[in-house]
PDB file of N, CA and C in Angstrom:
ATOM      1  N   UNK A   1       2.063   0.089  -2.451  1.00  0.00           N
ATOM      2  CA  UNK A   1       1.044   0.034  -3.485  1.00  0.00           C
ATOM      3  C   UNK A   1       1.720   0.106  -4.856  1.00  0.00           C
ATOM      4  N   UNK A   2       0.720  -0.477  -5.536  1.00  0.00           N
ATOM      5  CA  UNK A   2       1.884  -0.941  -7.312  1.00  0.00           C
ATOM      6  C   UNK A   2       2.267   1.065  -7.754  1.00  0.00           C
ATOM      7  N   UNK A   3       0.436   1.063  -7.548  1.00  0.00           N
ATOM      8  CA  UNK A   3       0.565   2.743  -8.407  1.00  0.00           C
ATOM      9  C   UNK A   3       2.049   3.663  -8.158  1.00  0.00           C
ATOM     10  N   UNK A   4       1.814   3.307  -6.883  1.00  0.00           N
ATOM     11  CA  UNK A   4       2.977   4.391  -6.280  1.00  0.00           C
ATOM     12  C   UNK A   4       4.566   3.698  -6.520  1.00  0.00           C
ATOM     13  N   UNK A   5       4.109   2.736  -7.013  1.00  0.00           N
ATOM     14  CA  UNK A   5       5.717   2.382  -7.452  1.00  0.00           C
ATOM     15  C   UNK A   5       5.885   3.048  -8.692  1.00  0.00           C
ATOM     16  N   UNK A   6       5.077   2.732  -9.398  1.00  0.00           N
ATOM     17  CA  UNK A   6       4.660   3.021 -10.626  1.00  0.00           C
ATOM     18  C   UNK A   6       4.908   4.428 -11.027  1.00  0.00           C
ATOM     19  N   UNK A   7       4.673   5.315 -10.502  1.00  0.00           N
ATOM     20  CA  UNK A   7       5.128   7.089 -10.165  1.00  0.00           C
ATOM     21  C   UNK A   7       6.133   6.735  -9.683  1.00  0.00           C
ATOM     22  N   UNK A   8       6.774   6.423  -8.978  1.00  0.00           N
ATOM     23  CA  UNK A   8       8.446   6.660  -8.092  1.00  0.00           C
ATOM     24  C   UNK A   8       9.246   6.004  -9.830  1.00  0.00           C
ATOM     25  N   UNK A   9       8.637   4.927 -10.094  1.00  0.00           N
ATOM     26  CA  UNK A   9       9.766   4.765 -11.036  1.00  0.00           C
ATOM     27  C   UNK A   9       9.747   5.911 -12.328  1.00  0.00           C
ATOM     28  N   UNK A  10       8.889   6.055 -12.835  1.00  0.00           N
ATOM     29  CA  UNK A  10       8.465   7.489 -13.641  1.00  0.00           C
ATOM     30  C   UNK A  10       9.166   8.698 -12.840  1.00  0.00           C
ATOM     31  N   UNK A  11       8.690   8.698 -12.112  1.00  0.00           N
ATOM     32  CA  UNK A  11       9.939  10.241 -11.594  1.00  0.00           C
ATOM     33  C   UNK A  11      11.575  10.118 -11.889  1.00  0.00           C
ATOM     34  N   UNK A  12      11.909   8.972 -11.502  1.00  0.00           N
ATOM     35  CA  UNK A  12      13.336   8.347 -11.792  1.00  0.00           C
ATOM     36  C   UNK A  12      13.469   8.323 -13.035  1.00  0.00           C
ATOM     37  N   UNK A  13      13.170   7.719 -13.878  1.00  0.00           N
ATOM     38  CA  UNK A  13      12.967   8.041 -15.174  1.00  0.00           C
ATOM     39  C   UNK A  13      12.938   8.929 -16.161  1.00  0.00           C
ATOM     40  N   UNK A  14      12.101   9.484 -15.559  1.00  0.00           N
ATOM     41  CA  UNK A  14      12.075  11.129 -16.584  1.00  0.00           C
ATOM     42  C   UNK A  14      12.482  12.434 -15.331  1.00  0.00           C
ATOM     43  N   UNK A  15      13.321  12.738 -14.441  1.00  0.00           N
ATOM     44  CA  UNK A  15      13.352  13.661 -13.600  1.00  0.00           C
ATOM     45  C   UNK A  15      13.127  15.153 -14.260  1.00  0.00           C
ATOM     46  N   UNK A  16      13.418  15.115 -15.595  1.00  0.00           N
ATOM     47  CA  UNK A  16      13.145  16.860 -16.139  1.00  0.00           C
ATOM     48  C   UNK A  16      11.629  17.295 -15.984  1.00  0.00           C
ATOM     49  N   UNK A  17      10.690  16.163 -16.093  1.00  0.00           N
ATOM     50  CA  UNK A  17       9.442  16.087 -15.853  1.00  0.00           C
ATOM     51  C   UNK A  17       8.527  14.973 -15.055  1.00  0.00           C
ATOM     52  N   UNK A  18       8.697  15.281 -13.541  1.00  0.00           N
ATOM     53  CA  UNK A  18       8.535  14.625 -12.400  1.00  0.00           C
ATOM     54  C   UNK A  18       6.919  15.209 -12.199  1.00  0.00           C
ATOM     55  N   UNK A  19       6.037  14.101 -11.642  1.00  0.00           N
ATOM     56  CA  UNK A  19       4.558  13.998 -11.621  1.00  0.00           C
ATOM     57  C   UNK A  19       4.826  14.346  -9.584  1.00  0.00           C
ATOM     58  N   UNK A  20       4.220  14.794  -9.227  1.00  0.00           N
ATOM     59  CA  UNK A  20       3.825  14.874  -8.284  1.00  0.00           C
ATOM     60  C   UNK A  20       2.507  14.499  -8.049  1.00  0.00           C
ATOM     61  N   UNK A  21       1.505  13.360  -7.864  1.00  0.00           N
ATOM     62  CA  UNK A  21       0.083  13.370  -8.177  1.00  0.00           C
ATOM     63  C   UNK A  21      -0.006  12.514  -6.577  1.00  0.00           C
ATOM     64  N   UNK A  22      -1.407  12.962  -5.936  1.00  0.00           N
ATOM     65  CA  UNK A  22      -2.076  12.233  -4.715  1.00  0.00           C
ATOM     66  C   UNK A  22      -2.604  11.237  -5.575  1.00  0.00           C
ATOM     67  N   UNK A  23      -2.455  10.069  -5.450  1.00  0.00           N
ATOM     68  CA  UNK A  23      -3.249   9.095  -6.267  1.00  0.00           C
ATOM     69  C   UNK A  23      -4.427   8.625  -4.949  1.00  0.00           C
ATOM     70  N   UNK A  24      -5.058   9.166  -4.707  1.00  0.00           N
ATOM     71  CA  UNK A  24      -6.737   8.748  -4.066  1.00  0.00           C
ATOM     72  C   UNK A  24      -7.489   7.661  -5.039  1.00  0.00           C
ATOM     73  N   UNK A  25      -8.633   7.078  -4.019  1.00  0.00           N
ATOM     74  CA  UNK A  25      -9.127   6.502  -4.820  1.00  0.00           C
ATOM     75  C   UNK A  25      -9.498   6.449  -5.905  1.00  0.00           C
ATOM     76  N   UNK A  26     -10.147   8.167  -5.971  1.00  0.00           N
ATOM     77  CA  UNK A  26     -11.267   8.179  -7.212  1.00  0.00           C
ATOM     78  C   UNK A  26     -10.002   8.520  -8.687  1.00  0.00           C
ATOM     79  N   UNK A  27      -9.089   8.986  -8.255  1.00  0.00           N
ATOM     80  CA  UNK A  27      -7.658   8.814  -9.118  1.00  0.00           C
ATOM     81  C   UNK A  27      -7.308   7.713  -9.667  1.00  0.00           C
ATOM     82  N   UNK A  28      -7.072   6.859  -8.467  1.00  0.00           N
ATOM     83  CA  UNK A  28      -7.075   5.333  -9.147  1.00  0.00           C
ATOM     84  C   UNK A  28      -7.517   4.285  -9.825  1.00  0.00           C
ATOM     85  N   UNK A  29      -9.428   4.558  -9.675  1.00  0.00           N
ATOM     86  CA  UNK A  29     -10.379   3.871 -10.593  1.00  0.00           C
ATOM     87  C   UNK A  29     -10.130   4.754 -11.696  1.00  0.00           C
ATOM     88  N   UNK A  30      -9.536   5.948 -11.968  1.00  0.00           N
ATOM     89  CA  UNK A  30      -9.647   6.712 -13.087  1.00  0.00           C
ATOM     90  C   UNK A  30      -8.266   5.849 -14.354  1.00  0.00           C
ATOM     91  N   UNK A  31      -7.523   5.788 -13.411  1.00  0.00           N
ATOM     92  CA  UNK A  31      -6.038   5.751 -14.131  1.00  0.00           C
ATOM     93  C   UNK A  31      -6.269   4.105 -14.889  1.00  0.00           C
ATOM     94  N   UNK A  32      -7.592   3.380 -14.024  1.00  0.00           N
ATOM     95  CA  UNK A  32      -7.276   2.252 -14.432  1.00  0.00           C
ATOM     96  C   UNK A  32      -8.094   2.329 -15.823  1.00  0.00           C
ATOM     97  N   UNK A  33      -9.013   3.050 -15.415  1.00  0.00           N
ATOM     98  CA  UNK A  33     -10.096   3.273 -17.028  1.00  0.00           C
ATOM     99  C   UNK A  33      -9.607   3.362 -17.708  1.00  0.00           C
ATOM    100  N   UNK A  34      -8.609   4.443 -17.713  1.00  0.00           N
ATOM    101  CA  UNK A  34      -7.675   4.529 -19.057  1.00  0.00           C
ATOM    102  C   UNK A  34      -6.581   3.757 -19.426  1.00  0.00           C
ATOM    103  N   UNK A  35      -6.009   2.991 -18.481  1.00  0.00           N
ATOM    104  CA  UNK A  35      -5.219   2.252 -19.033  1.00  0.00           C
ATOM    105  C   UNK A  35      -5.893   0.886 -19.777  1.00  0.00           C
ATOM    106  N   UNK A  36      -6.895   0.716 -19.273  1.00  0.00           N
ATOM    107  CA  UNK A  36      -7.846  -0.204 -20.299  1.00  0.00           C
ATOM    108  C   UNK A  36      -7.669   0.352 -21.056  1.00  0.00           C
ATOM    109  N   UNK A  37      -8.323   1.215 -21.468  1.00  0.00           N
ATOM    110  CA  UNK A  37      -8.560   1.804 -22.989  1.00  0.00           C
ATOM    111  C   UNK A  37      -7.107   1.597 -23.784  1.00  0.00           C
ATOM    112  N   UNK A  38      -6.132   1.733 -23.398  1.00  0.00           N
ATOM    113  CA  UNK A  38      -4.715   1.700 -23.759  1.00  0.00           C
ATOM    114  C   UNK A  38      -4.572   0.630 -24.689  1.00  0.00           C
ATOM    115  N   UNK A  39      -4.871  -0.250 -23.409  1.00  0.00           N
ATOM    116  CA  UNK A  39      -4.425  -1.853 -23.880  1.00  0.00           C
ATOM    117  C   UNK A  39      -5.161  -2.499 -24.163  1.00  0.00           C
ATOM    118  N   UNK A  40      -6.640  -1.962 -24.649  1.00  0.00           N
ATOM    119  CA  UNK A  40      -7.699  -2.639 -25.679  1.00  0.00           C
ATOM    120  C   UNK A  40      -7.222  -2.319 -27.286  1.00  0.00           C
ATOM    121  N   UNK A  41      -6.867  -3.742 -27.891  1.00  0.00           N
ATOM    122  CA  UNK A  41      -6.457  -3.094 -29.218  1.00  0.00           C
ATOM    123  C   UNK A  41      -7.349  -2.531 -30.181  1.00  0.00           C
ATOM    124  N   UNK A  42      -7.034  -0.959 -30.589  1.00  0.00           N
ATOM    125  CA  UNK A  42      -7.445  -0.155 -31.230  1.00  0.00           C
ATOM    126  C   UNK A  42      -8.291   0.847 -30.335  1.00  0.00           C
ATOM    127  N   UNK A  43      -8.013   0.917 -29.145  1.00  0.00           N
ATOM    128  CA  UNK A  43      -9.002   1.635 -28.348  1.00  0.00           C
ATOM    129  C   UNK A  43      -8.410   2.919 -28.004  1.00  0.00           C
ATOM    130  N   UNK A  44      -9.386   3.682 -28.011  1.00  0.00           N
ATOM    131  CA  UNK A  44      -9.888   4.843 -27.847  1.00  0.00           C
ATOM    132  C   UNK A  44     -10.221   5.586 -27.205  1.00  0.00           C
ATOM    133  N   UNK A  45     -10.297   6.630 -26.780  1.00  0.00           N
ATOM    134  CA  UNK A  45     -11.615   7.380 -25.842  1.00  0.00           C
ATOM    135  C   UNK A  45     -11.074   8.966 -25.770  1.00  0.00           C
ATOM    136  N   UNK A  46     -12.183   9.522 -25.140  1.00  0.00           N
ATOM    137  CA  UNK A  46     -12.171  11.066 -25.191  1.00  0.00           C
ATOM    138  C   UNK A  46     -12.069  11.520 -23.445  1.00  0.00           C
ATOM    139  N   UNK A  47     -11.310  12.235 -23.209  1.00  0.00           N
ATOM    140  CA  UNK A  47     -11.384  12.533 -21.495  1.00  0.00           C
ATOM    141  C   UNK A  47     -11.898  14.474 -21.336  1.00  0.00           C
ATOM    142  N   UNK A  48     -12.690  14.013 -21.090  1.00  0.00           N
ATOM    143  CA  UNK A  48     -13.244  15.680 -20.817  1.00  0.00           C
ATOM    144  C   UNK A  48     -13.436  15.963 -19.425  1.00  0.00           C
ATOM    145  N   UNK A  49     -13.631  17.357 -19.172  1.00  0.00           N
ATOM    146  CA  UNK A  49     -13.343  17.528 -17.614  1.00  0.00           C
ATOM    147  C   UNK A  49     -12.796  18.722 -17.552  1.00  0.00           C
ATOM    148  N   UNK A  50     -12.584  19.626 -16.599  1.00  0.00           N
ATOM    149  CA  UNK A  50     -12.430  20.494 -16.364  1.00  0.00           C
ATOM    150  C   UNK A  50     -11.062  20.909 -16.364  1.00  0.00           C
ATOM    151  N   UNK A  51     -10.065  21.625 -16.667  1.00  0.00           N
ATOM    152  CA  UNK A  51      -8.822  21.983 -16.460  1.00  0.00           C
ATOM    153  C   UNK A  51      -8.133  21.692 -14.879  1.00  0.00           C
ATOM    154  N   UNK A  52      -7.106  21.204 -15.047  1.00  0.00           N
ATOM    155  CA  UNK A  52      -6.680  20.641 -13.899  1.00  0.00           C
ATOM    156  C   UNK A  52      -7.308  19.748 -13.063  1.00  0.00           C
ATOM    157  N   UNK A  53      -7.651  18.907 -13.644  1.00  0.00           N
ATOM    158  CA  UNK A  53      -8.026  17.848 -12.940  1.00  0.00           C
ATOM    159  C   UNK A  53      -7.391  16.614 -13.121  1.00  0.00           C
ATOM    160  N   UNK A  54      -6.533  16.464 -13.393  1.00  0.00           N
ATOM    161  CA  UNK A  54      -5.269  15.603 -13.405  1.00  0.00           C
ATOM    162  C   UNK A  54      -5.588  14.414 -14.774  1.00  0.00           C
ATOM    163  N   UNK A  55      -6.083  14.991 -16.286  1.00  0.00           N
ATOM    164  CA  UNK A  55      -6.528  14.467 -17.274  1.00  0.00           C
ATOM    165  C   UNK A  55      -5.009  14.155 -18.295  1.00  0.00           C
ATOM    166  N   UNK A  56      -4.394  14.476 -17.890  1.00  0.00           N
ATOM    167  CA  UNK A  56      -3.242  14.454 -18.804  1.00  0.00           C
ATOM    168  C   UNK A  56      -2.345  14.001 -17.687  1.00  0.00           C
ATOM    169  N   UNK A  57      -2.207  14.009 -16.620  1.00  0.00           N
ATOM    170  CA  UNK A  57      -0.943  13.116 -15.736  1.00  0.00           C
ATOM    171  C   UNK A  57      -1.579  11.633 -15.489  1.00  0.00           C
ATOM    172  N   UNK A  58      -2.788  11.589 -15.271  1.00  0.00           N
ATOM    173  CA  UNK A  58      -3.252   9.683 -14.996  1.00  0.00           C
ATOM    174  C   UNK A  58      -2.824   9.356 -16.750  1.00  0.00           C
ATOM    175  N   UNK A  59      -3.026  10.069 -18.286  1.00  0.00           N
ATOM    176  CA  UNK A  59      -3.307   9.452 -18.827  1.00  0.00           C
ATOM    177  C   UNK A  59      -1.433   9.203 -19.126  1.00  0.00           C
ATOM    178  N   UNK A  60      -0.764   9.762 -18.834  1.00  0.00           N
ATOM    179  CA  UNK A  60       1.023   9.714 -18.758  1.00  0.00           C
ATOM    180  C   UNK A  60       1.025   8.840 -18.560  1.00  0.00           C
ATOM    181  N   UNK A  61       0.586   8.610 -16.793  1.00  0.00           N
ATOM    182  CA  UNK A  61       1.009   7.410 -15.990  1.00  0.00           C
ATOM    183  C   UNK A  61       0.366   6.014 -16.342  1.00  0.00           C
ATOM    184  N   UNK A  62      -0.952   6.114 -16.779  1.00  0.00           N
ATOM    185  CA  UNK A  62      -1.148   5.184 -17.660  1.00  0.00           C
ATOM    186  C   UNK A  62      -0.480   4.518 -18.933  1.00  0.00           C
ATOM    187  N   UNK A  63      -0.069   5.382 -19.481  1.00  0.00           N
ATOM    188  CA  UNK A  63       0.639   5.191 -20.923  1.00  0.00           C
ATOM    189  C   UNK A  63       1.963   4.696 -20.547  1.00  0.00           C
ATOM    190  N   UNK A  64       2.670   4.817 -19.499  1.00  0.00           N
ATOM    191  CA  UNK A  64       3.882   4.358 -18.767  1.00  0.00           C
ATOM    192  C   UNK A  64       3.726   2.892 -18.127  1.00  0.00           C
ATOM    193  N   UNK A  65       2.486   2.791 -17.300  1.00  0.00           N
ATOM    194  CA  UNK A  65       2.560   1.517 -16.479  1.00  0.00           C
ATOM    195  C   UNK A  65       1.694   0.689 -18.100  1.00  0.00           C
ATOM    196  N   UNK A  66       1.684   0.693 -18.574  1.00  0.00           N
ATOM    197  CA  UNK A  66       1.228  -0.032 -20.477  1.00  0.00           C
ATOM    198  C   UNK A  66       2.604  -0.212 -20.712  1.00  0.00           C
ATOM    199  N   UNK A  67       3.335   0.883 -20.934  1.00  0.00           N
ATOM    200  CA  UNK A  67       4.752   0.632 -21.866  1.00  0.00           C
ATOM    201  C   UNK A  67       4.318   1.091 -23.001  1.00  0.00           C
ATOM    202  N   UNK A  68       3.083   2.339 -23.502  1.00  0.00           N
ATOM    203  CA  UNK A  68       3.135   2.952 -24.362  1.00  0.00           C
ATOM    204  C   UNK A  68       3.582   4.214 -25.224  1.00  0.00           C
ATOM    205  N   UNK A  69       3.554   4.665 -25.873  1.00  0.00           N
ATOM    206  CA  UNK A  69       4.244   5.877 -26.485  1.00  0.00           C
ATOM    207  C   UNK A  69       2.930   6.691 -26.021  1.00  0.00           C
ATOM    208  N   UNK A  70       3.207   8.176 -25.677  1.00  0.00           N
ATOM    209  CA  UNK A  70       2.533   8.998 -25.217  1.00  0.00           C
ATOM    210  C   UNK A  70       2.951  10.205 -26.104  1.00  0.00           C
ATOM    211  N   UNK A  71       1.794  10.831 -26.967  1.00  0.00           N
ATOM    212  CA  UNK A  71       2.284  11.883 -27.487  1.00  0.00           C
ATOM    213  C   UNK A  71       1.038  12.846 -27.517  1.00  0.00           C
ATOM    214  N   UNK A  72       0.908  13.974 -27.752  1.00  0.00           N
ATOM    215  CA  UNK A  72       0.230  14.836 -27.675  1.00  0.00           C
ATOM    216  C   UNK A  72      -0.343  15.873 -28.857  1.00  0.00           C
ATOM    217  N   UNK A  73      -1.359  15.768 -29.457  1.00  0.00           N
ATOM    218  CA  UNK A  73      -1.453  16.748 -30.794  1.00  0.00           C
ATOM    219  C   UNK A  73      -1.716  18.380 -30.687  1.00  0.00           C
ATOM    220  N   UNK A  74      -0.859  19.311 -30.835  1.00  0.00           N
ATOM    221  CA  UNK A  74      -1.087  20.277 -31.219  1.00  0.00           C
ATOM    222  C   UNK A  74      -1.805  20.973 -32.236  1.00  0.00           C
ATOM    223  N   UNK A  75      -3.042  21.692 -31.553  1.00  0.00           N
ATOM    224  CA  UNK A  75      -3.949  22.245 -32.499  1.00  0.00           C
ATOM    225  C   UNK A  75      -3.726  23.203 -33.298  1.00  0.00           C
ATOM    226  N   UNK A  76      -3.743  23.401 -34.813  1.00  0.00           N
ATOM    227  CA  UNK A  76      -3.326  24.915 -35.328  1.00  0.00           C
ATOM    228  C   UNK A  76      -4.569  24.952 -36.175  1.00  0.00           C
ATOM    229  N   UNK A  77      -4.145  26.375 -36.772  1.00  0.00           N
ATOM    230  CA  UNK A  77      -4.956  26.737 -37.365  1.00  0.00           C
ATOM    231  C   UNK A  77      -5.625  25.582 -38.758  1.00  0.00           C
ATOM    232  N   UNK A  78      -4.448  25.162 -39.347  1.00  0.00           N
ATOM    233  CA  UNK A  78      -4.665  24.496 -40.285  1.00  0.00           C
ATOM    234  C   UNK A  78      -5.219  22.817 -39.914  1.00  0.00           C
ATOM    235  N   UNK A  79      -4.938  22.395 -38.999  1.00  0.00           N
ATOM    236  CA  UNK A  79      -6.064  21.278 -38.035  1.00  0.00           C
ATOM    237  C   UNK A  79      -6.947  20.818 -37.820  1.00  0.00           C
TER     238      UNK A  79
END
């Protein structure tokens, strides 16, 4: 399956920070949502959901199988 290539090469890649993820179905219609959003130019979106629910590793692996920069904003006080 592509996905799972797609993670094997990402693990190889970055080994200091290796994904371990079950990619199931409902994982996989997820990862693809967002990688739309990726590669719609100027697009957007908000992922809400409960802690640990794998909202920040599909959107990695998304941002990887794109070929995008993935970065993360830290909230402070002044923010």
């Amino acid at each position: 399956e592509r996905a799972e290539m797609f993670l094997k090469k990402y693990n190889e890649e970055f080994p200091s920070q290796p994904m371990n993820l079950v990619l199931f179905e409902d994982a996989l219609k997820h990862m693809i949502r967002i990688n739309r959003l990726i590669e719609t130019p100027r697009g957007s979106g908000l992922l809400v959901g409960v802690g640990g629910s794998g909202k920040q590793s599909l959107t990695r692996m998304a941002s990887y199988i794109s070929r995008s920069m993935c970065f993360q904003i830290t909230l402070t006080k002044q923010y």
